[in-house]
C-alpha atoms as a PDB file:
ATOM      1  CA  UNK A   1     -15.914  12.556 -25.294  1.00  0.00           C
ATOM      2  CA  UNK A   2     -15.847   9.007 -23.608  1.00  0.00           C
ATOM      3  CA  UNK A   3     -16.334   8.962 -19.814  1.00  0.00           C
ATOM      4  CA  UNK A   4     -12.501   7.653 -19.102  1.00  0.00           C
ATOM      5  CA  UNK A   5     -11.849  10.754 -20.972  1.00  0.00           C
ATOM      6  CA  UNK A   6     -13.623  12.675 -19.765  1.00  0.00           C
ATOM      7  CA  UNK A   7     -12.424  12.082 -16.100  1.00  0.00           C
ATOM      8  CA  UNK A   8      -9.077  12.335 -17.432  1.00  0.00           C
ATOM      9  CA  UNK A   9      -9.557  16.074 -18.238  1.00  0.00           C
ATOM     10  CA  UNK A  10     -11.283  16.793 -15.120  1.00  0.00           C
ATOM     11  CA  UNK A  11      -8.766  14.806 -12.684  1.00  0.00           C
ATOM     12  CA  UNK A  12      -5.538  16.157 -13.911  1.00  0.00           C
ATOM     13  CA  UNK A  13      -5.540  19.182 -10.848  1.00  0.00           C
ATOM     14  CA  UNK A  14      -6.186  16.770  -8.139  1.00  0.00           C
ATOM     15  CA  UNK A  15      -3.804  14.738  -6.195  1.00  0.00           C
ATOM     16  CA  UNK A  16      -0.863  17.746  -4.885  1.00  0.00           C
ATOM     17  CA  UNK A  17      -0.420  17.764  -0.999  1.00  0.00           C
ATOM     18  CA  UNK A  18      -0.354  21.104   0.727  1.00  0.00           C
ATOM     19  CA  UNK A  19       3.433  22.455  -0.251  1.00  0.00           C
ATOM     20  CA  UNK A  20       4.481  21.881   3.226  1.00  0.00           C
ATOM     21  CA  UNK A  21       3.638  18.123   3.569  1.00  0.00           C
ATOM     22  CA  UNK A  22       7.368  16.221   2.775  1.00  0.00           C
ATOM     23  CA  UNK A  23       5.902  14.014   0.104  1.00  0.00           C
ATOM     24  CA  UNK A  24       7.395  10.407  -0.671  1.00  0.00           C
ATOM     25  CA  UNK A  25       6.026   9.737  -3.845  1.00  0.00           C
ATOM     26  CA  UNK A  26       5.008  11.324  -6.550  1.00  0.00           C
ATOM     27  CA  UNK A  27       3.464  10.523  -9.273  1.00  0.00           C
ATOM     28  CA  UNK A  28       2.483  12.253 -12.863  1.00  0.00           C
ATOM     29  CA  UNK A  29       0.983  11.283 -15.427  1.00  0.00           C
ATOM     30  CA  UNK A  30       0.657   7.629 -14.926  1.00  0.00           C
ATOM     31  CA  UNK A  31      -0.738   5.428 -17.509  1.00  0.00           C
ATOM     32  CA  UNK A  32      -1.013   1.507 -17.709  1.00  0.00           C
ATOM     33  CA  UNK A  33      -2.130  -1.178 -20.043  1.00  0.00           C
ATOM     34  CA  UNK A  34      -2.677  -4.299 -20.030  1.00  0.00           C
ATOM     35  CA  UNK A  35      -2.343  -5.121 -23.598  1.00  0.00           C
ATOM     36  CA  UNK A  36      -4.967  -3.494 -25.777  1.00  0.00           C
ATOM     37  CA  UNK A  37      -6.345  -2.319 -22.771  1.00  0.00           C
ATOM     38  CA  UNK A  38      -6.041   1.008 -20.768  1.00  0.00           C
ATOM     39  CA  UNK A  39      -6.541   0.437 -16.733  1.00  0.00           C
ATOM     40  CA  UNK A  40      -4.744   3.995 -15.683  1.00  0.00           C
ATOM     41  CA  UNK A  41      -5.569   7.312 -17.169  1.00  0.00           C
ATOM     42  CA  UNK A  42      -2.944  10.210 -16.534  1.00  0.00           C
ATOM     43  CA  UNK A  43      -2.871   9.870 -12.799  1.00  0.00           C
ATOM     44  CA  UNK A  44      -1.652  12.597 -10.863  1.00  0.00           C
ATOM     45  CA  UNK A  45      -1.184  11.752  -7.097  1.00  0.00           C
ATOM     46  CA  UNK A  46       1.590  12.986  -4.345  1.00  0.00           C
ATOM     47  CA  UNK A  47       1.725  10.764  -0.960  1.00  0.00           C
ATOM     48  CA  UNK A  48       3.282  12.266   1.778  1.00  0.00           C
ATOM     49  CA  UNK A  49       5.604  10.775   4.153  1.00  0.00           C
ATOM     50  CA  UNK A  50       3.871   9.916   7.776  1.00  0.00           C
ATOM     51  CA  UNK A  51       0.693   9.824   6.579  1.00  0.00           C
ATOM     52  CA  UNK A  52      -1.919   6.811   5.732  1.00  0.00           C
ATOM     53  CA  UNK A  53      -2.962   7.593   2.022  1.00  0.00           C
ATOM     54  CA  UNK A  54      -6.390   5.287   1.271  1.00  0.00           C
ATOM     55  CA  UNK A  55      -7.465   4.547  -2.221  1.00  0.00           C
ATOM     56  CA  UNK A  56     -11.070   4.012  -2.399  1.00  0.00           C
ATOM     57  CA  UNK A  57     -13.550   3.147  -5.675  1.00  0.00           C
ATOM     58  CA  UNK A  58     -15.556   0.451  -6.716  1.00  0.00           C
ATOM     59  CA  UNK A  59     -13.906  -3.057  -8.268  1.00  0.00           C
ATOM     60  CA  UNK A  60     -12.076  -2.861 -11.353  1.00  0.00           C
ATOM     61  CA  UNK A  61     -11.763   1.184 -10.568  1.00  0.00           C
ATOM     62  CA  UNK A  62      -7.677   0.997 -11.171  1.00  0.00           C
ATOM     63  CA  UNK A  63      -6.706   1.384  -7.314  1.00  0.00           C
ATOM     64  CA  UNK A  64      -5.127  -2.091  -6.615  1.00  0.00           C
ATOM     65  CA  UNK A  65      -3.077  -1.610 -10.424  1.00  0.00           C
ATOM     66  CA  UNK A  66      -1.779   1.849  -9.157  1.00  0.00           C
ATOM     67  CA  UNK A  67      -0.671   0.406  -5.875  1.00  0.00           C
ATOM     68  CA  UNK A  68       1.334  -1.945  -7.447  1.00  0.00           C
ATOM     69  CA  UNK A  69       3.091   0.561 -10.227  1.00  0.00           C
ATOM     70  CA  UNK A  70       4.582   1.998  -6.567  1.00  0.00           C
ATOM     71  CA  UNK A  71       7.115  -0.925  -6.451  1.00  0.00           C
ATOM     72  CA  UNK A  72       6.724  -2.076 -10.133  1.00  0.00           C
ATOM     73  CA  UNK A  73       4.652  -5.364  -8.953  1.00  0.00           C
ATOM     74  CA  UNK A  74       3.292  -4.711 -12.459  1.00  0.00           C
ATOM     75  CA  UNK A  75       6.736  -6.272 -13.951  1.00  0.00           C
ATOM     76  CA  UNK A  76       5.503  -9.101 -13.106  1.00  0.00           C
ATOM     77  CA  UNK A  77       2.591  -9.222 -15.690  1.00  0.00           C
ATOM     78  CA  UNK A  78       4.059  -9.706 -19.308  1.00  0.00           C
ATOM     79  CA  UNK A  79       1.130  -7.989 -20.680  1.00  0.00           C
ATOM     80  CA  UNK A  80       1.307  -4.626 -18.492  1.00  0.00           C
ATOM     81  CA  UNK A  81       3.090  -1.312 -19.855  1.00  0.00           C
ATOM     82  CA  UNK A  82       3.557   1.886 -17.478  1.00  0.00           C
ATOM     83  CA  UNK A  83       4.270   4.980 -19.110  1.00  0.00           C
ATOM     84  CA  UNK A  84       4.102   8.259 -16.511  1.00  0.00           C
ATOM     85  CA  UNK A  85       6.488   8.996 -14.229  1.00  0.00           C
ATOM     86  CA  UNK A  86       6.961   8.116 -10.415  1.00  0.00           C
ATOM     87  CA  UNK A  87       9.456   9.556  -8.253  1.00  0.00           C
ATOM     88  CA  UNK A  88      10.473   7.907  -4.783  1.00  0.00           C
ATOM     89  CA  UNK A  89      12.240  11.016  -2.772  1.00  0.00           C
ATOM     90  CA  UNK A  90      12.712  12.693  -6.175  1.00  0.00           C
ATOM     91  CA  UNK A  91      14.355   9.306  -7.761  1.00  0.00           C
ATOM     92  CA  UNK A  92      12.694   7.460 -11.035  1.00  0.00           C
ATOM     93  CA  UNK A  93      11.821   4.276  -9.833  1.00  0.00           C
ATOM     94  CA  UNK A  94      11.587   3.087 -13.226  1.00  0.00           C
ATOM     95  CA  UNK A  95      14.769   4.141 -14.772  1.00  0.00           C
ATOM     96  CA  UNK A  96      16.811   1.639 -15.847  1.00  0.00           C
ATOM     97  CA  UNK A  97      19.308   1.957 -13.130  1.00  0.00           C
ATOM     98  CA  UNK A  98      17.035   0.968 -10.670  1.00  0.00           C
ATOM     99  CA  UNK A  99      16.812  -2.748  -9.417  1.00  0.00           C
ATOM    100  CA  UNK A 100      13.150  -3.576  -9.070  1.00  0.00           C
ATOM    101  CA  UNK A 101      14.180  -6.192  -6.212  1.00  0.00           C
ATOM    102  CA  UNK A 102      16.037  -3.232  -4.359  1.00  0.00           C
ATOM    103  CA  UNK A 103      13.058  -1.530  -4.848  1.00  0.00           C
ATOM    104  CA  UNK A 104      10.686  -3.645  -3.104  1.00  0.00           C
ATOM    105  CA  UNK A 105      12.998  -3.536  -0.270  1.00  0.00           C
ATOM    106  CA  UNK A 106      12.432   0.245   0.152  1.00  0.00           C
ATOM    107  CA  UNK A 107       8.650  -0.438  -0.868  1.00  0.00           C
ATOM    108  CA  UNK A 108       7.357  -3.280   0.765  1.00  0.00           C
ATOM    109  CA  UNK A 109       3.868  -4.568   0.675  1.00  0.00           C
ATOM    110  CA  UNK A 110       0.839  -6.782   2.500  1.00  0.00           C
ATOM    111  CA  UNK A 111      -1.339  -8.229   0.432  1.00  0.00           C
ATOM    112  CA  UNK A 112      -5.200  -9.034   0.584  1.00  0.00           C
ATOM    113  CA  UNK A 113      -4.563 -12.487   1.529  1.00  0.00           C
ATOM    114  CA  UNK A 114      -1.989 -13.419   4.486  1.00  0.00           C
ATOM    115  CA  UNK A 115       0.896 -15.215   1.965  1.00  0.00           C
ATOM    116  CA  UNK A 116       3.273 -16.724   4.822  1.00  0.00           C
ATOM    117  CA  UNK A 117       5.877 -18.416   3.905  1.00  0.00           C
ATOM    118  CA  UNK A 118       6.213 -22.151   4.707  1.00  0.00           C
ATOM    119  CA  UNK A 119       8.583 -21.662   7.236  1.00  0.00           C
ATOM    120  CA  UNK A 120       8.881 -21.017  10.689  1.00  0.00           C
ATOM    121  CA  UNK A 121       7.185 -18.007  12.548  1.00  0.00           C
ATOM    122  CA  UNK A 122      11.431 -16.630  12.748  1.00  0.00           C
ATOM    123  CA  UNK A 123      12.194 -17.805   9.046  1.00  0.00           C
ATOM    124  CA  UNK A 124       9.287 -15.692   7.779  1.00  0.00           C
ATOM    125  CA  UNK A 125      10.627 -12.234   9.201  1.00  0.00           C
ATOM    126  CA  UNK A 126      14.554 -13.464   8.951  1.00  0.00           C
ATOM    127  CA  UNK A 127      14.181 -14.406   5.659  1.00  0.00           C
ATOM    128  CA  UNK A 128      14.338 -10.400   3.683  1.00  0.00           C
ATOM    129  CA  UNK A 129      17.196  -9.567   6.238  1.00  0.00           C
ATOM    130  CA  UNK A 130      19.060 -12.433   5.051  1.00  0.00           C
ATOM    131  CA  UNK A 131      18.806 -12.466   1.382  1.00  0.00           C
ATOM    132  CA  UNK A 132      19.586  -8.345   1.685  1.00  0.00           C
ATOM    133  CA  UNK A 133      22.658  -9.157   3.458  1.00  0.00           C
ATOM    134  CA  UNK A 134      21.144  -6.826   6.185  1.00  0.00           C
ATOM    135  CA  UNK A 135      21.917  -8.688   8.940  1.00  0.00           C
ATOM    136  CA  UNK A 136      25.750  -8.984  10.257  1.00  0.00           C
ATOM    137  CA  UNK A 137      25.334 -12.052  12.354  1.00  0.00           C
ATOM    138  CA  UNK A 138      23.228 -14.454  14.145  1.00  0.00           C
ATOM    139  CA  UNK A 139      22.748 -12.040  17.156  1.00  0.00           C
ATOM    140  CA  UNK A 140      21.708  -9.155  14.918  1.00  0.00           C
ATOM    141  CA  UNK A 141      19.457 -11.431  12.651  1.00  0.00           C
ATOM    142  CA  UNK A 142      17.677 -12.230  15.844  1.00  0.00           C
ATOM    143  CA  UNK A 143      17.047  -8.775  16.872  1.00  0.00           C
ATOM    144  CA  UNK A 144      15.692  -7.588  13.946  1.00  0.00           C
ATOM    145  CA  UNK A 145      13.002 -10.445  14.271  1.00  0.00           C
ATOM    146  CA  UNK A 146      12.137  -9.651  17.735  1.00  0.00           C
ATOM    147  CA  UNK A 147      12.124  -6.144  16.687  1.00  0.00           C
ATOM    148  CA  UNK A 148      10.043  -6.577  13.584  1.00  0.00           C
ATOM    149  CA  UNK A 149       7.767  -9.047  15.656  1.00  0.00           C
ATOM    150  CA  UNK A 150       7.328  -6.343  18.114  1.00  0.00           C
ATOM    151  CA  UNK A 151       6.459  -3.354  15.817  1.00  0.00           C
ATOM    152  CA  UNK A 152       3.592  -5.617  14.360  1.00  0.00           C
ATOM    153  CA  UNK A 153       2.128  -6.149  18.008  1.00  0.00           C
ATOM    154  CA  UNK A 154       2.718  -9.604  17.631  1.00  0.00           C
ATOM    155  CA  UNK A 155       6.041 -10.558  19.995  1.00  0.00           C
ATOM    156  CA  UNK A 156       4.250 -11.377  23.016  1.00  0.00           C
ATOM    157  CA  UNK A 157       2.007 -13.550  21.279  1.00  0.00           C
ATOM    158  CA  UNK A 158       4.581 -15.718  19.468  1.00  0.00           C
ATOM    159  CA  UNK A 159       7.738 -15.337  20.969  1.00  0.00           C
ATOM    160  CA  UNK A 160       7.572 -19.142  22.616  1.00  0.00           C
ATOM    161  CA  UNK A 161       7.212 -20.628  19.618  1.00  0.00           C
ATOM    162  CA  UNK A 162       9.282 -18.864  16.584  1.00  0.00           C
ATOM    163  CA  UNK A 163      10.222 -22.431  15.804  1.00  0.00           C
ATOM    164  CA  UNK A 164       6.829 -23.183  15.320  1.00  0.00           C
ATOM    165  CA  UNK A 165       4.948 -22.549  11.050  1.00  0.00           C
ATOM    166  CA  UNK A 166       3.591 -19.464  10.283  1.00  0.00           C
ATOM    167  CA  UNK A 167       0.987 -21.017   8.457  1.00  0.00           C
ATOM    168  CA  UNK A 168      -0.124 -22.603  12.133  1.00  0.00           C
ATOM    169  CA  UNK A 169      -0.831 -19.124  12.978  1.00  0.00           C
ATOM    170  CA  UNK A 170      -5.134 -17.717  13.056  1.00  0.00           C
ATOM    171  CA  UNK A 171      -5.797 -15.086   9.942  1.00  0.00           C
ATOM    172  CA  UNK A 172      -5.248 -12.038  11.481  1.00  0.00           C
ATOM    173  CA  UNK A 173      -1.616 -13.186  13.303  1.00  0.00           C
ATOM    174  CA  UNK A 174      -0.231 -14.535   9.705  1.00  0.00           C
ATOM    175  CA  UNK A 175      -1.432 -10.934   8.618  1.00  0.00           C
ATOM    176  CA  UNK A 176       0.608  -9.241  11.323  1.00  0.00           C
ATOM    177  CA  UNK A 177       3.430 -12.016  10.438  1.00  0.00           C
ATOM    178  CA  UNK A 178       3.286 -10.392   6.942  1.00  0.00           C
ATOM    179  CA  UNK A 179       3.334  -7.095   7.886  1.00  0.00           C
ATOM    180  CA  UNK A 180       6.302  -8.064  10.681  1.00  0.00           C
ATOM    181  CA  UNK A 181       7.950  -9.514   7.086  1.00  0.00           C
ATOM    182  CA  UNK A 182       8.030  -6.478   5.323  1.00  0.00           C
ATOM    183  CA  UNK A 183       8.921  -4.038   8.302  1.00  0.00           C
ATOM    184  CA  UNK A 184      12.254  -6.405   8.696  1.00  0.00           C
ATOM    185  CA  UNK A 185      14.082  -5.512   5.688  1.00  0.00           C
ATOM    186  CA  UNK A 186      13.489  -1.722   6.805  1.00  0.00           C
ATOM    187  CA  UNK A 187      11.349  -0.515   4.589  1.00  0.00           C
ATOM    188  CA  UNK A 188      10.400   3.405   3.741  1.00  0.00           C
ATOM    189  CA  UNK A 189       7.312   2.562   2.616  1.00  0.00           C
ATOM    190  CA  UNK A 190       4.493  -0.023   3.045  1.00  0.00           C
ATOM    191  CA  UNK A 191       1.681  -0.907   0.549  1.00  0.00           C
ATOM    192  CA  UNK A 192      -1.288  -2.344   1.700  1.00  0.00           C
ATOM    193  CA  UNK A 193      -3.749  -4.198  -0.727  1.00  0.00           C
ATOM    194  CA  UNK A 194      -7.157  -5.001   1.171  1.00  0.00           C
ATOM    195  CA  UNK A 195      -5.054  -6.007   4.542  1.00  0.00           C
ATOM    196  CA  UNK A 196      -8.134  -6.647   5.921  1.00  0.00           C
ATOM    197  CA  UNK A 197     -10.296  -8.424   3.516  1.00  0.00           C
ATOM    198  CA  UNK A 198     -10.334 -11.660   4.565  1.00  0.00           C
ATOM    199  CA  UNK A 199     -10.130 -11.197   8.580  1.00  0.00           C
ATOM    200  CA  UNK A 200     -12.595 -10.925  11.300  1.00  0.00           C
ATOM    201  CA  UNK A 201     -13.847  -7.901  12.917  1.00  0.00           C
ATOM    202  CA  UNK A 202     -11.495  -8.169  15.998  1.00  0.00           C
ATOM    203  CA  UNK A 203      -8.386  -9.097  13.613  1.00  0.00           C
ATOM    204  CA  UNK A 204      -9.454  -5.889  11.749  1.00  0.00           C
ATOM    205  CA  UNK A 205      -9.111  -3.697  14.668  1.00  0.00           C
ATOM    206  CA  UNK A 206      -5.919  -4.777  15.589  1.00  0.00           C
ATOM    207  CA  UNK A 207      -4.546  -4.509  12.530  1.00  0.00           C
ATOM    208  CA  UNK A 208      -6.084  -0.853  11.661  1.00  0.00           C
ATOM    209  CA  UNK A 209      -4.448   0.183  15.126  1.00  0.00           C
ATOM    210  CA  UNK A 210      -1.054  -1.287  14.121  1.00  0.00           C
ATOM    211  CA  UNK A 211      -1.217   0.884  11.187  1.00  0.00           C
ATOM    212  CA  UNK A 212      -2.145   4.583  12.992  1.00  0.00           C
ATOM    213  CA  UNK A 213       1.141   3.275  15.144  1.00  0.00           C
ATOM    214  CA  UNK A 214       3.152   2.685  11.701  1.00  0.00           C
ATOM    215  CA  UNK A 215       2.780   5.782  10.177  1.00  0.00           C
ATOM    216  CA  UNK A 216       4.757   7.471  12.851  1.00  0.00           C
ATOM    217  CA  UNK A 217       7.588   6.135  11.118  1.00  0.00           C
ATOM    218  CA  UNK A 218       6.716   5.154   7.537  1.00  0.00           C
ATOM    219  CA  UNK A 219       4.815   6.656   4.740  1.00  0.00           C
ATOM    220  CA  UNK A 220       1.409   3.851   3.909  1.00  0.00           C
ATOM    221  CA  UNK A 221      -0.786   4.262   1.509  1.00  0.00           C
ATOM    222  CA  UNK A 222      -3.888   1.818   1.634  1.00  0.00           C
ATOM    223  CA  UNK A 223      -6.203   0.358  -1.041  1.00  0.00           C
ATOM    224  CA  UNK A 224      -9.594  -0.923   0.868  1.00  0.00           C
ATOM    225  CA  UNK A 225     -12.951  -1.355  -0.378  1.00  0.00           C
ATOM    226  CA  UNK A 226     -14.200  -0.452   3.343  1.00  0.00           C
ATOM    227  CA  UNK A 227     -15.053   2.955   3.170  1.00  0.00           C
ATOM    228  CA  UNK A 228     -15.447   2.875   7.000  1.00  0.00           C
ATOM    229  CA  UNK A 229     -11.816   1.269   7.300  1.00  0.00           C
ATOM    230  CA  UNK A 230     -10.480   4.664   5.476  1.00  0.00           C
ATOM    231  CA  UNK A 231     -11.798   7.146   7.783  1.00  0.00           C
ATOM    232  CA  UNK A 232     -10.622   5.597  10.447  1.00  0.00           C
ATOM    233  CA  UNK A 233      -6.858   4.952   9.491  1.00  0.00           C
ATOM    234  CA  UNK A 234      -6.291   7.804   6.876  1.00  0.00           C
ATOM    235  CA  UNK A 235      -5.162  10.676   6.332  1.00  0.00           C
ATOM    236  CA  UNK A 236      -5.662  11.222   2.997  1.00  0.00           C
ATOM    237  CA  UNK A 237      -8.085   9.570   0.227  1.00  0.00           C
ATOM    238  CA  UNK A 238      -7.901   9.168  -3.311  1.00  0.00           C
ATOM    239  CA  UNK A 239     -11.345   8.087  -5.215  1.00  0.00           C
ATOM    240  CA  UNK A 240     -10.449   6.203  -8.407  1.00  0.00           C
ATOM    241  CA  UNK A 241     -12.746   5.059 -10.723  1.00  0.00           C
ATOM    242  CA  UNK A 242     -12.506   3.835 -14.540  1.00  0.00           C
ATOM    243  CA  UNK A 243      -9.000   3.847 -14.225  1.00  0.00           C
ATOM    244  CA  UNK A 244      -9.326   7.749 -13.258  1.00  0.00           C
ATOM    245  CA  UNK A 245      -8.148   9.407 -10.240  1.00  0.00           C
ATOM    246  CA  UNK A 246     -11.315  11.465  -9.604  1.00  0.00           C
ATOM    247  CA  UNK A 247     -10.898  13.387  -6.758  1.00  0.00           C
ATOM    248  CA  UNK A 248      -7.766  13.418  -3.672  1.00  0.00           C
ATOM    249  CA  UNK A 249      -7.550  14.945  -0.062  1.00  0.00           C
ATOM    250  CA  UNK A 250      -7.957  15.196   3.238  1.00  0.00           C
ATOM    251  CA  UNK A 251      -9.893  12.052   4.209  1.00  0.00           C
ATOM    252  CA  UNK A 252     -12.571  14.673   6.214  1.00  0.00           C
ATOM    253  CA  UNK A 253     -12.979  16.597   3.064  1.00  0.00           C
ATOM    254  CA  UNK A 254     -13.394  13.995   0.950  1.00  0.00           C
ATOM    255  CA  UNK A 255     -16.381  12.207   3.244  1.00  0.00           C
ATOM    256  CA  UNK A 256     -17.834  15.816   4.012  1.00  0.00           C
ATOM    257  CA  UNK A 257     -17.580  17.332   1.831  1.00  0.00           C
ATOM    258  CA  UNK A 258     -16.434  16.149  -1.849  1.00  0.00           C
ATOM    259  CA  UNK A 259     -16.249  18.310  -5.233  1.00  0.00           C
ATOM    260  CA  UNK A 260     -16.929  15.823  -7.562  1.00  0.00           C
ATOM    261  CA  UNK A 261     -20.373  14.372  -7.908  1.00  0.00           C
ATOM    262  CA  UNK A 262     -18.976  11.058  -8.970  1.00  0.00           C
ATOM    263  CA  UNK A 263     -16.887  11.435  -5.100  1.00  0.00           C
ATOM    264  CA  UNK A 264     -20.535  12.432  -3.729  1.00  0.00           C
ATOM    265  CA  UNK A 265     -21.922   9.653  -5.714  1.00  0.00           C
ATOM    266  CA  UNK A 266     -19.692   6.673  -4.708  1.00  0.00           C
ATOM    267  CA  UNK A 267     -19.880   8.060  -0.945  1.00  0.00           C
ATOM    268  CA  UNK A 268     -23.644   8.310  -0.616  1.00  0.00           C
ATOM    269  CA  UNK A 269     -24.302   4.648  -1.999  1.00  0.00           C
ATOM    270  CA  UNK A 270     -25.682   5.960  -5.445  1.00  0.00           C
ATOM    271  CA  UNK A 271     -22.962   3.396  -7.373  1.00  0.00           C
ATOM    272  CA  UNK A 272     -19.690   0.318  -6.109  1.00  0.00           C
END
């Protein structure tokens, strides 16, 4: 038996919540390809609502391509195919009934890089609102922006100059930007690819603080290679690797106290 399969047999248990967490998405059986070749094995994972969920592995383990079957990012590769099943609050997010750009409004995400748009600090956050048809009106169109500014910490540090390009703005304030972007269309859920990847220490900080204060009224889950990074914002790790999802729980379990020697293995430095 190859190792992928392998892993497949031996991860199919993991990845259920505790019956009385109100999960947000679940997901069963999840496989992917790109073309010929198989990233996703049967993955099994539940993320519960008002919780950080962190996906952890080494590169090329399959976290970053899971992350983005949550919204259906993969559409946007001609050569991927999804076959599983992934409920958001018991709805098939890939039936065809379901409008992928709709989608990403409910599911929004950050990714590794900050990706403003080049527009003004106020275009960048206005701009989802508008194309939604969220906002009724100039007034409420700018309170959504100072709103969505303010839930990303990053109001007081902007609002004199909204007129003023994103783009002008250091690494870690276009991240926030980003993250002000995607809370603006009202979102139920926020994806996070490496947020923190390319910023300083500092800029990390404040952005792992933002997120502890986000999950008090979202549902994140978290893909970072920082294995330091998910035991201080999570709640709940997955370990993926070979396209497998090894091993999923509480983040102190999973540090502490793992039951899988490939978990135990990753953790302790032995492979990544």
């Amino acid at each position: 038996m190859s190792e992928q399969a392998e892993g497949v047999r031996m991860s199919r248990p993991v990845g259920r919540v505790d019956e009385r967490a109100s999960v947000k998405i679940a997901a069963r059986g999840v496989n992917l390809w790109y073309g010929d070749k198989q990233a996703l094995f049967s993955v099994d994972l539940d993320i519960p609502d008002n919780h950080v969920t962190a996906m952890i592995g080494p590169s090329g383990c399959g976290k970053s391509t899971f992350l983005r079957c949550l919204n259906r990012m993969n559409d946007t590769i001609d050569s991927a195919r999804v076959q599983g099943d992934i409920r958001l609050d018991g709805q098939d997010i890939y039936a065809k009934s379901i409008d992928p750009v709709q989608l990403r409004a409910r599911v929004g995400m950050v990714f590794q890089k900050p990706n403003p748009f080049p527009k003004s600090i106020y275009e960048n956050v206005a701009y989802g609102p508008r194309i939604h048809g969220i906002a009724a009106g100039k007034k409420a169109l700018d309170e959504i922006v100072v709103t969505s500014l303010k839930k990303a910490g990053l109001w007081d540090e902007v609002k004199d100059r909204l007129d003023e390009p994103g783009t002008g703005l250091s690494g870690g304030q276009q991240q926030r930007l980003c993250i002000a972007r995607a809370i603006a269309v009202n979102p139920e859920v926020i994806l996070m690819d490496e947020p923190c990847s390319a910023l300083d220490p500092i800029a990390t900080d404040r952005i792992e603080q933002l997120i502890l204060e986000l999950k008090e009224n979202y549902c994140i889950a978290i893909v970072t290679h920082s294995m330091s990074q998910a035991a201080r914002v999570s709640q709940r790790t997955a370990f993926f690797h070979l396209g497998v999802l090894v091993e999923m729980g509480d983040t102190a379990d999973i540090f502490t106290n793992p039951q899988d020697p490939r978990t135990q293995d990753y953790i302790t430095g032995r492979f990544g």
